[in-house]
Protein backbone atom coordinates (compact mmCIF):
# COMPACT_ATOMS: atom_id res chain seq x y z
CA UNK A 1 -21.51 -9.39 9.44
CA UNK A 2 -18.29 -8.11 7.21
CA UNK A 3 -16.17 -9.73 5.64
CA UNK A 4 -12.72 -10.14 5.32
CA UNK A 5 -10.35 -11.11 2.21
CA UNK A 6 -7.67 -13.32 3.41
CA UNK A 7 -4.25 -14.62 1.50
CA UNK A 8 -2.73 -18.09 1.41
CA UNK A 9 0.40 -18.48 0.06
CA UNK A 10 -0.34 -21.83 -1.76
CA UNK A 11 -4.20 -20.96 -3.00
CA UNK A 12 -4.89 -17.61 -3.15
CA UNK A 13 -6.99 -15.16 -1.64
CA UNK A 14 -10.71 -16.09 -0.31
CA UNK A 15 -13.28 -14.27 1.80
CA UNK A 16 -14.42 -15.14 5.26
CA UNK A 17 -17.67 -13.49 6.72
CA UNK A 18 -17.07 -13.04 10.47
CA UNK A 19 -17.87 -10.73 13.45
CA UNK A 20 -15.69 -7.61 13.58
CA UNK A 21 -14.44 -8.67 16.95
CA UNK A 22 -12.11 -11.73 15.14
CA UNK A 23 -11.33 -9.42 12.70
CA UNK A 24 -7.41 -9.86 13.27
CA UNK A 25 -7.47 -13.27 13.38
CA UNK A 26 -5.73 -15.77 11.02
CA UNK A 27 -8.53 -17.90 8.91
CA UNK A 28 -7.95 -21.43 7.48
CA UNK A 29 -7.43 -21.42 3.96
CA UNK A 30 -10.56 -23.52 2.27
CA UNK A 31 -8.48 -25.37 -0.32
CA UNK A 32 -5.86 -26.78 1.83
CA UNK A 33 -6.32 -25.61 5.91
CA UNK A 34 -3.10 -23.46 6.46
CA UNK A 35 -3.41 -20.04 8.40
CA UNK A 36 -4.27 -17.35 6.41
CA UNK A 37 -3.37 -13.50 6.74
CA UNK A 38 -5.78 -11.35 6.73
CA UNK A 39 -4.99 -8.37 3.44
CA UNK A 40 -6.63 -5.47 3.11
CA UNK A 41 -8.12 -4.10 0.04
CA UNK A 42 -9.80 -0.99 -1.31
CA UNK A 43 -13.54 -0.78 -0.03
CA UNK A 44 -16.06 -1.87 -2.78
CA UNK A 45 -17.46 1.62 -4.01
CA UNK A 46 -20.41 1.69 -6.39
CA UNK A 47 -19.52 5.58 -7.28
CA UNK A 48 -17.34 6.45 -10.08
CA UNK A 49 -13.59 6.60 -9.59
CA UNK A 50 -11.44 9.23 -11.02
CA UNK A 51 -8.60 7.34 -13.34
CA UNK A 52 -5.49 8.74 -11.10
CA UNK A 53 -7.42 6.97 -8.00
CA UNK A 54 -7.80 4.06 -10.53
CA UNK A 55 -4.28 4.02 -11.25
CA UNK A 56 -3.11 4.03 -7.68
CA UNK A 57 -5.18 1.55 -6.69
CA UNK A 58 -3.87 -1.04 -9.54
CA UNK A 59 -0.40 -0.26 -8.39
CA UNK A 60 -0.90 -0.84 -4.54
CA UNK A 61 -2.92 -4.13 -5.72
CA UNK A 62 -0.06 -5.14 -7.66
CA UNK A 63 2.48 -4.52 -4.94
CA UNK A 64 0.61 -6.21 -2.35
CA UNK A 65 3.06 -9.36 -2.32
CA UNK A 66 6.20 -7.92 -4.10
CA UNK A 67 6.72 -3.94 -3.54
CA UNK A 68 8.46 -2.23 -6.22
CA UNK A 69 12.00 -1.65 -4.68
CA UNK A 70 14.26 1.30 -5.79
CA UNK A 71 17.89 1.86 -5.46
CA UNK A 72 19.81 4.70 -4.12
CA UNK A 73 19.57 6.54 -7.49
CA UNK A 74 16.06 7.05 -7.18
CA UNK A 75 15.54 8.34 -3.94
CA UNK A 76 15.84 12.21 -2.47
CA UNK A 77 16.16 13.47 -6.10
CA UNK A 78 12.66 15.63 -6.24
CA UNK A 79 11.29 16.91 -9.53
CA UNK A 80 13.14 15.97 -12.63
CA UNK A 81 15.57 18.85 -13.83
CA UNK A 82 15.56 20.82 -10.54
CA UNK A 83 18.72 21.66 -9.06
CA UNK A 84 17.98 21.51 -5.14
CA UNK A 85 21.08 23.02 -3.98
CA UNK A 86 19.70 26.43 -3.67
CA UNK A 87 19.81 27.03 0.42
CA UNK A 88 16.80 30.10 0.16
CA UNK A 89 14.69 29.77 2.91
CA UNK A 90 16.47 26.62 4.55
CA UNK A 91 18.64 26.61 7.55
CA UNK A 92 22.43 26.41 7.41
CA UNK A 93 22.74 24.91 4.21
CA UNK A 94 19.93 22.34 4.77
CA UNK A 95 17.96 22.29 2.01
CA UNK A 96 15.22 19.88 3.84
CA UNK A 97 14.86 21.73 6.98
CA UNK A 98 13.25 24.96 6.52
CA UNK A 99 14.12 27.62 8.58
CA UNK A 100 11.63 29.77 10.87
């Protein structure tokens, strides 16, 4: 039977070993009985991971209950230093829609 890593918001995250068919379903927390949510979590993997996959993984753990949030400064601006207001290869001045 698998089993499942759960979240409450008072204790913590514990496992619960059930059948795949009651997969979705809340689980009572063990320390004090509220409804859990199920998280999910990189598979256990006994092969080597490659540092960048390491990284990433760290990251998305860390997130899991607070993303990282970003203002309108950091979004849409590409590759540091690039100027992407060339329109070569785009369609009428639209430099994300490529034309055909």
């Amino acid at each position: 039977m698998p089993i499942y890593e759960f979240a409450c918001r008072g204790c913590g995250p514990f496992d619960v070993q059930r059948p795949m068919a009651r997969a979705a379903e809340p689980a009572d927390c063990p320390g004090c009985g509220t409804p859990a949510a199920r998280i999910f979590s990189a598979p256990a993997s006994r092969a080597p991971i490659a540092a960048g996959v390491r990284a990433g993984l760290a990251a998305e753990e860390r997130s899991r209950d607070a993303p990282q949030r970003v203002n309108g400064s950091q979004i849409g601006h590409g590759h540091a230093g690039h100027n992407h207001r060339h329109t070569h290869g785009t369609s009428g001045g639209r430099p994300w829609q490529l034309s055909h």
